[in-house]
C-alpha atoms as a PDB file:
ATOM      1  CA  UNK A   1     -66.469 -83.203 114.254  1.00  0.00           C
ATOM      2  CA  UNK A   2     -67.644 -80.517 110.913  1.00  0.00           C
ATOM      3  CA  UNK A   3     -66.815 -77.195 111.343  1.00  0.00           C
ATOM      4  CA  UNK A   4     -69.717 -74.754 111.365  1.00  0.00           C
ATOM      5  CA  UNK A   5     -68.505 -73.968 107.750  1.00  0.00           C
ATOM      6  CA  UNK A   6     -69.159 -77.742 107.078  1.00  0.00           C
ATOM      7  CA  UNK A   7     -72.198 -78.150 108.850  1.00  0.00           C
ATOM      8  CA  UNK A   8     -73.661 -75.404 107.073  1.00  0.00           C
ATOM      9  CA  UNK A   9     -72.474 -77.181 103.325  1.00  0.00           C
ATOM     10  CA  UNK A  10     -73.510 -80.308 104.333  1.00  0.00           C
ATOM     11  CA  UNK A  11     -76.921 -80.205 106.433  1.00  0.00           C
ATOM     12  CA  UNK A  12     -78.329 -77.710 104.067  1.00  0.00           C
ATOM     13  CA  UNK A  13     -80.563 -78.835 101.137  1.00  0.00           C
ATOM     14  CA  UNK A  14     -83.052 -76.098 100.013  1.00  0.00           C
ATOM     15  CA  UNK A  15     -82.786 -75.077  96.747  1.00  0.00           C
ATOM     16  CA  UNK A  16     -79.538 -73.735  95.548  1.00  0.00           C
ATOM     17  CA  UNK A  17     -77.768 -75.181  97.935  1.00  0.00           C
ATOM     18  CA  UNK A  18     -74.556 -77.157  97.223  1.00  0.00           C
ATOM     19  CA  UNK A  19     -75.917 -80.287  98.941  1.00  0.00           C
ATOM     20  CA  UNK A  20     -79.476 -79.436  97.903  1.00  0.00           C
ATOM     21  CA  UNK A  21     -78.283 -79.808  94.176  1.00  0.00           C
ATOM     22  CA  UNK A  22     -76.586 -83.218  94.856  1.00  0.00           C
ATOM     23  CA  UNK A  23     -79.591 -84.491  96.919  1.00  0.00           C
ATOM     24  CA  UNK A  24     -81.854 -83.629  94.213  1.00  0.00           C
ATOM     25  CA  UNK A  25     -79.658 -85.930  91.750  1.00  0.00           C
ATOM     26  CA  UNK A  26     -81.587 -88.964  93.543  1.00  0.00           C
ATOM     27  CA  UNK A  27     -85.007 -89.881  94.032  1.00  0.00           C
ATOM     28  CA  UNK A  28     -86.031 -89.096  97.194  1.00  0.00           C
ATOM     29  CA  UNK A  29     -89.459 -90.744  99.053  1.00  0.00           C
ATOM     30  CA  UNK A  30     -92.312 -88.442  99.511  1.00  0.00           C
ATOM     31  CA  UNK A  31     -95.179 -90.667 100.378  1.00  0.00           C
ATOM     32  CA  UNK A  32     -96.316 -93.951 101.013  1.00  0.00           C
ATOM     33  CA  UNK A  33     -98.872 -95.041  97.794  1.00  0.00           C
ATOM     34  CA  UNK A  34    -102.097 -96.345 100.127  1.00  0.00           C
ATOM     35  CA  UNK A  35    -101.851 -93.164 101.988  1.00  0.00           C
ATOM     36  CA  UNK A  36    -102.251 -90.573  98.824  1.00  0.00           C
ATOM     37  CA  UNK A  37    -105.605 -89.974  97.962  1.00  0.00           C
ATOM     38  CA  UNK A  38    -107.424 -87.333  96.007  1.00  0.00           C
ATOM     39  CA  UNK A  39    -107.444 -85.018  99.132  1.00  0.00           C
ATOM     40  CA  UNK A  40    -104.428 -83.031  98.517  1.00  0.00           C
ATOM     41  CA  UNK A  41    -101.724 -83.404 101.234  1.00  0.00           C
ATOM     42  CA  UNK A  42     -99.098 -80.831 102.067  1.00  0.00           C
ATOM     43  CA  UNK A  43     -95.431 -82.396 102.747  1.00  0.00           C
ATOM     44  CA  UNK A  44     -91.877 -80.884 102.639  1.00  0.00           C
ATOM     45  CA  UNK A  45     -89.017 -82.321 100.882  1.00  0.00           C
ATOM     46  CA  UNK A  46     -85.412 -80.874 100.548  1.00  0.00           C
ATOM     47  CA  UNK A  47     -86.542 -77.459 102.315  1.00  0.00           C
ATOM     48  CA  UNK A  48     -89.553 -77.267  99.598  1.00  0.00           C
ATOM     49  CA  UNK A  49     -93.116 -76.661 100.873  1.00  0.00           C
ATOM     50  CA  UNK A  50     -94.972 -79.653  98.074  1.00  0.00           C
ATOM     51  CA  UNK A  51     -98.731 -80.502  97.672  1.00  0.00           C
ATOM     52  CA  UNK A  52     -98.994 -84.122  97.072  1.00  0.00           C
ATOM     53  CA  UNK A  53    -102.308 -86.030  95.314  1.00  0.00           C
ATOM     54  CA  UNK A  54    -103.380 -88.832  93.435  1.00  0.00           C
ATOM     55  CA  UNK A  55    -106.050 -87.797  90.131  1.00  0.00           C
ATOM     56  CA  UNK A  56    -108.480 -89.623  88.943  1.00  0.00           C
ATOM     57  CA  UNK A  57    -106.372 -91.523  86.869  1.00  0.00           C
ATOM     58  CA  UNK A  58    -104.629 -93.073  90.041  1.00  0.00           C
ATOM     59  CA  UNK A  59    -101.348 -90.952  88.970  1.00  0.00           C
ATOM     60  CA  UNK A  60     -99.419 -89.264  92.239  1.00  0.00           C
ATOM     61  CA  UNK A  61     -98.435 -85.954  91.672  1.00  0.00           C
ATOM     62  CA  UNK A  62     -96.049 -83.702  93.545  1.00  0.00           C
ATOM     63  CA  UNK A  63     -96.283 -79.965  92.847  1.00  0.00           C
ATOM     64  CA  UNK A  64     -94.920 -76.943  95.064  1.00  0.00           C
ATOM     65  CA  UNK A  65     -97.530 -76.218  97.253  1.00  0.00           C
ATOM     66  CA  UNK A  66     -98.519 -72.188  96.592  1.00  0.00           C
ATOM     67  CA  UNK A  67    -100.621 -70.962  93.957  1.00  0.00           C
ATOM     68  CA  UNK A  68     -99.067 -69.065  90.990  1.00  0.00           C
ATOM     69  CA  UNK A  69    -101.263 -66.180  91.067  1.00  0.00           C
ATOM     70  CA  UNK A  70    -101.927 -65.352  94.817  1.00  0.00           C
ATOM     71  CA  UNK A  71     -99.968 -68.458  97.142  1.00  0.00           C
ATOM     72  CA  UNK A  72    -102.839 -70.010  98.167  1.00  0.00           C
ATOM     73  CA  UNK A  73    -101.794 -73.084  99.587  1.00  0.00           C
ATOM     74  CA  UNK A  74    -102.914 -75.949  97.526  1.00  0.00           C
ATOM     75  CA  UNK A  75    -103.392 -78.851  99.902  1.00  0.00           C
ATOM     76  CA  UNK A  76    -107.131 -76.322 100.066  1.00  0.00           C
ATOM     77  CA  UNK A  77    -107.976 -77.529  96.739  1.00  0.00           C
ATOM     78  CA  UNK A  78    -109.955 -79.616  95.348  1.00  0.00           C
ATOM     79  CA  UNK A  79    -108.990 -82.404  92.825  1.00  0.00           C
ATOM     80  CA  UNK A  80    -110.711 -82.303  89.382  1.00  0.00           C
ATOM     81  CA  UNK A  81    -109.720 -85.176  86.935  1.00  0.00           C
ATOM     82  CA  UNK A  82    -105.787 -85.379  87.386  1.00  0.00           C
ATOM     83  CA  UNK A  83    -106.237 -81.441  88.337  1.00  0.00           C
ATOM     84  CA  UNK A  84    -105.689 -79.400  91.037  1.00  0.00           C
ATOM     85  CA  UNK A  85    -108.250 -76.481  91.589  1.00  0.00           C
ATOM     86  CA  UNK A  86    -106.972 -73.507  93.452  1.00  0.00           C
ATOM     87  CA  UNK A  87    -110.247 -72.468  95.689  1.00  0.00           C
ATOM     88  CA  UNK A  88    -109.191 -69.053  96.008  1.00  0.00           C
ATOM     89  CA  UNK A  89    -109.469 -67.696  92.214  1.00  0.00           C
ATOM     90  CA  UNK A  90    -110.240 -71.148  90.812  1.00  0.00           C
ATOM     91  CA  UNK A  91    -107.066 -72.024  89.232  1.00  0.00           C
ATOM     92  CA  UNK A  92    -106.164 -75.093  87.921  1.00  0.00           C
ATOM     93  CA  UNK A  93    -102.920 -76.974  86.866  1.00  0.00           C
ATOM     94  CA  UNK A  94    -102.359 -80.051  85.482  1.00  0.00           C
ATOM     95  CA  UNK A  95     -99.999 -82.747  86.699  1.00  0.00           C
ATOM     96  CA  UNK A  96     -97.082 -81.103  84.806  1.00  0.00           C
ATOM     97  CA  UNK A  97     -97.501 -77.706  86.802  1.00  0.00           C
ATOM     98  CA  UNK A  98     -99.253 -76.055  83.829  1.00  0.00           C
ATOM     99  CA  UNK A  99    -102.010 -73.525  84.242  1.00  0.00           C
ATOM    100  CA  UNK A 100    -105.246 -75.069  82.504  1.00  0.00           C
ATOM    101  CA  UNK A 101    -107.550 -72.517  83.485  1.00  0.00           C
ATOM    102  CA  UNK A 102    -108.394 -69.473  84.988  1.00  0.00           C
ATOM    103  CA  UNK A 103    -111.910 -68.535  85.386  1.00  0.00           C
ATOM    104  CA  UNK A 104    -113.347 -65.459  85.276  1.00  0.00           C
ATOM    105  CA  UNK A 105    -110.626 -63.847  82.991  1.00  0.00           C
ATOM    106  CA  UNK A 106    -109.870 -62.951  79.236  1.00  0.00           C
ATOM    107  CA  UNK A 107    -108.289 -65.694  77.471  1.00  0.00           C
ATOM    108  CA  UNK A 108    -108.975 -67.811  80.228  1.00  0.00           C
ATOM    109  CA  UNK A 109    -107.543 -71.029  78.739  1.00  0.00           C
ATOM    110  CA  UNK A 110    -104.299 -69.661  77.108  1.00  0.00           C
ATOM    111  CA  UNK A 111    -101.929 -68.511  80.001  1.00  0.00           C
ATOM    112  CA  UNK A 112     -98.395 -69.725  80.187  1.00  0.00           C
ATOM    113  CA  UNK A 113     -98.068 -69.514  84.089  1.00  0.00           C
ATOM    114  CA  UNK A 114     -96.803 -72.361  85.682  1.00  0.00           C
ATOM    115  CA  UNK A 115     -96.447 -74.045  89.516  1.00  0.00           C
ATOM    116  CA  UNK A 116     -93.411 -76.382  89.661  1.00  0.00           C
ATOM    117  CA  UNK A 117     -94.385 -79.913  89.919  1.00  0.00           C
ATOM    118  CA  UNK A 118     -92.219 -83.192  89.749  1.00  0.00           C
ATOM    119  CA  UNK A 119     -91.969 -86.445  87.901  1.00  0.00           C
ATOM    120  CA  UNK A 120     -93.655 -88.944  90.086  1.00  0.00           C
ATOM    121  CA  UNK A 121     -93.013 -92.783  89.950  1.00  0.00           C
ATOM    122  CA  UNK A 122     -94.712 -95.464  92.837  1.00  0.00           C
ATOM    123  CA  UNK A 123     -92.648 -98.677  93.349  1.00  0.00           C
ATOM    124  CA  UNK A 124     -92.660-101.147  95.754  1.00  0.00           C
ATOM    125  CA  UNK A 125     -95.587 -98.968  98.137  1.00  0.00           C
ATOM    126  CA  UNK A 126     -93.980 -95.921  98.080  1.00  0.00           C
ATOM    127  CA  UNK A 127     -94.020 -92.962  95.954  1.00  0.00           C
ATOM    128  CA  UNK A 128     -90.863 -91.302  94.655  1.00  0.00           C
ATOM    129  CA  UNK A 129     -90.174 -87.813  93.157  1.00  0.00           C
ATOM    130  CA  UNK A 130     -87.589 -86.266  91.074  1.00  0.00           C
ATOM    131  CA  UNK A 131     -86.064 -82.469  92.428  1.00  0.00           C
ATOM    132  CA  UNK A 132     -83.176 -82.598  90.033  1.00  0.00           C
ATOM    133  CA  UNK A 133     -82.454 -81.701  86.329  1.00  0.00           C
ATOM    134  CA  UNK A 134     -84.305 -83.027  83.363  1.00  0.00           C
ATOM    135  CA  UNK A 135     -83.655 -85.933  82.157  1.00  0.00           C
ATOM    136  CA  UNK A 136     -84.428 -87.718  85.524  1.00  0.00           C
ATOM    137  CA  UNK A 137     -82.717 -90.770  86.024  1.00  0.00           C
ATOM    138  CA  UNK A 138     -84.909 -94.206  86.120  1.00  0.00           C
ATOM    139  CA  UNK A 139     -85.914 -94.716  89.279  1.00  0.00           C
ATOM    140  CA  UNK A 140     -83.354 -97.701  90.834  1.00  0.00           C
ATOM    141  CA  UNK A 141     -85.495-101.369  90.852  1.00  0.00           C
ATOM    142  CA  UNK A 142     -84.136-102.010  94.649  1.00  0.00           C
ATOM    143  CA  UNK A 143     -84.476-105.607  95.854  1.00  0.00           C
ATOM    144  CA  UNK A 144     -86.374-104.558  98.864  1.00  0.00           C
ATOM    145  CA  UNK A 145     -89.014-102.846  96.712  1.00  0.00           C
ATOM    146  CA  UNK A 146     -89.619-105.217  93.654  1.00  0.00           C
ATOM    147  CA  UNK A 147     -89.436-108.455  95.739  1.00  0.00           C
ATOM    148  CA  UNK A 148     -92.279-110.746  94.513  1.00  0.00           C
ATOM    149  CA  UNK A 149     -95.074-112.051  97.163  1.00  0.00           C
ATOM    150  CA  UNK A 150     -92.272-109.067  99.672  1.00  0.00           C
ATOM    151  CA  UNK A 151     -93.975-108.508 102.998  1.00  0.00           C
ATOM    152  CA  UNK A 152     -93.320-104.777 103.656  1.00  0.00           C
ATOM    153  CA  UNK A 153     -94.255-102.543 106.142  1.00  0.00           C
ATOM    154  CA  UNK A 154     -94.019 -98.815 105.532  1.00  0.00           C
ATOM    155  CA  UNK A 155     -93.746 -96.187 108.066  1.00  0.00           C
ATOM    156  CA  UNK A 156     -93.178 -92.345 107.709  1.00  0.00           C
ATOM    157  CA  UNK A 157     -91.888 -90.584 110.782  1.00  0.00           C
ATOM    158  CA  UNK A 158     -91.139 -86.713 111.233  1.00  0.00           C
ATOM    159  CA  UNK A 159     -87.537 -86.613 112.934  1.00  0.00           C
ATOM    160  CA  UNK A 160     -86.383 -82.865 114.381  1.00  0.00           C
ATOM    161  CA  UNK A 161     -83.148 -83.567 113.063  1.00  0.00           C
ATOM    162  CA  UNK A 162     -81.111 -83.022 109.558  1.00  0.00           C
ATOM    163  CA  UNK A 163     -80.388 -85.770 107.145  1.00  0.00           C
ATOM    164  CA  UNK A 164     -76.580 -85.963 108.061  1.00  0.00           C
ATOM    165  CA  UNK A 165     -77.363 -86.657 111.637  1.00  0.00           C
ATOM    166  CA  UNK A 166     -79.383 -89.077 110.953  1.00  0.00           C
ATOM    167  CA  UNK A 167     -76.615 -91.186 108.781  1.00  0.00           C
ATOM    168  CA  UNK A 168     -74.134 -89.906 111.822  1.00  0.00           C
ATOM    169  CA  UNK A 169     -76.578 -91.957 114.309  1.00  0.00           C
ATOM    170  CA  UNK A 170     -76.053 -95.479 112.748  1.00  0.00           C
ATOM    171  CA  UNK A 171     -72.268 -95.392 112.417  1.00  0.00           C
ATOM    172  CA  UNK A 172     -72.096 -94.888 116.508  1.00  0.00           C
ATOM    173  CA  UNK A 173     -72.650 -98.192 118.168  1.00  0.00           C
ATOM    174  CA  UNK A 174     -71.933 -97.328 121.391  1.00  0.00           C
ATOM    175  CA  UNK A 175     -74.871 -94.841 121.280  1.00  0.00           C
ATOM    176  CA  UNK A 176     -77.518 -97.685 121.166  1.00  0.00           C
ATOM    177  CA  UNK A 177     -76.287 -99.415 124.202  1.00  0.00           C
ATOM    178  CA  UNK A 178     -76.265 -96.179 126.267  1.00  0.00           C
ATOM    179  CA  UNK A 179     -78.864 -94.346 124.859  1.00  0.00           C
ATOM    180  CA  UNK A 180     -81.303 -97.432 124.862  1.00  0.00           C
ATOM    181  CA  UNK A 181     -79.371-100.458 126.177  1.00  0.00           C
ATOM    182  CA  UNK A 182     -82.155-100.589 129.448  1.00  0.00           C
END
């Protein structure tokens, strides 16, 4: 049994947190590839509110979900090239994060604001981002996802528990007898 001390270091993962750092060391599933089209979709990962896409070059991206200049939420926008237009002020960031333009102002293509977006990679029907420090790691060629002629069913389920819990539940075999044994 953790201590509320422990529960507290292990179950949380937003940013800056100690097990947030370490979780963002791996990458972590954030969509399944048929799924992500070029309607923007908001998801969450590690306690971070993302906007995920696919541009017209078929490339996935993962970006934090609110606007730089006034936190519009992005999953509003519209998808121009590999882009992502903000429809509030008509912002527009790249794939990288990187403001591209701003309409309607001064210099309006020469702006150093950025939106925090991740490396993306797809393997094996699922899409993958990086949270952690630069250089990420390659993403690990698991059997189950680079199987030729594999048969693989993907499913993505919203659970109203933490991560730890989760990993708690399969250890416990008397729990599936009880719990769902009739």
């Amino acid at each position: 049994m953790l201590t509320k001390k422990e529960n507290e270091l292990f179950t949380r993962v937003g940013p800056g947190t100690p097990m947030g750092e370490v979780l963002r060391r791996y990458w972590q599933p954030v969509g399944c590839s048929e799924l992500v089209t070029k309607k923007p979709q908001r998801t969450k990962l590690l306690g971070e509110e993302l906007v995920l896409y696919r541009g017209d070059s078929g490339t996935a991206v993962v970006m934090q979900l609110r606007c730089a200049h006034r936190s519009l939420a992005l999953d509003y926008g519209r998808v121009e090239g590999d882009n992502l237009r903000c429809p509030y002020h008509g912002w527009c960031y790249d794939e990288t994060g990187a403001c591209t333009d701003r309409p309607m102002e001064l210099n309006r293509h020469s702006f150093n604001r950025k939106t925090k977006a991740y490396p993306v990679r797809e393997l094996g029907g699922m899409i993958f981002a990086y949270m952690g420090p630069e250089p990420a790691p390659a993403l690990p060629q698991w059997d189950l996802f680079v199987w030729p002629r594999a048969i693989r069913q993907i499913a993505f389920n919203v659970l109203d528990c933490n991560w730890l819990q989760c990993h708690e539940n399969t250890g416990d075999p008397t729990h599936s007898a009880w719990a769902h044994g009739e």
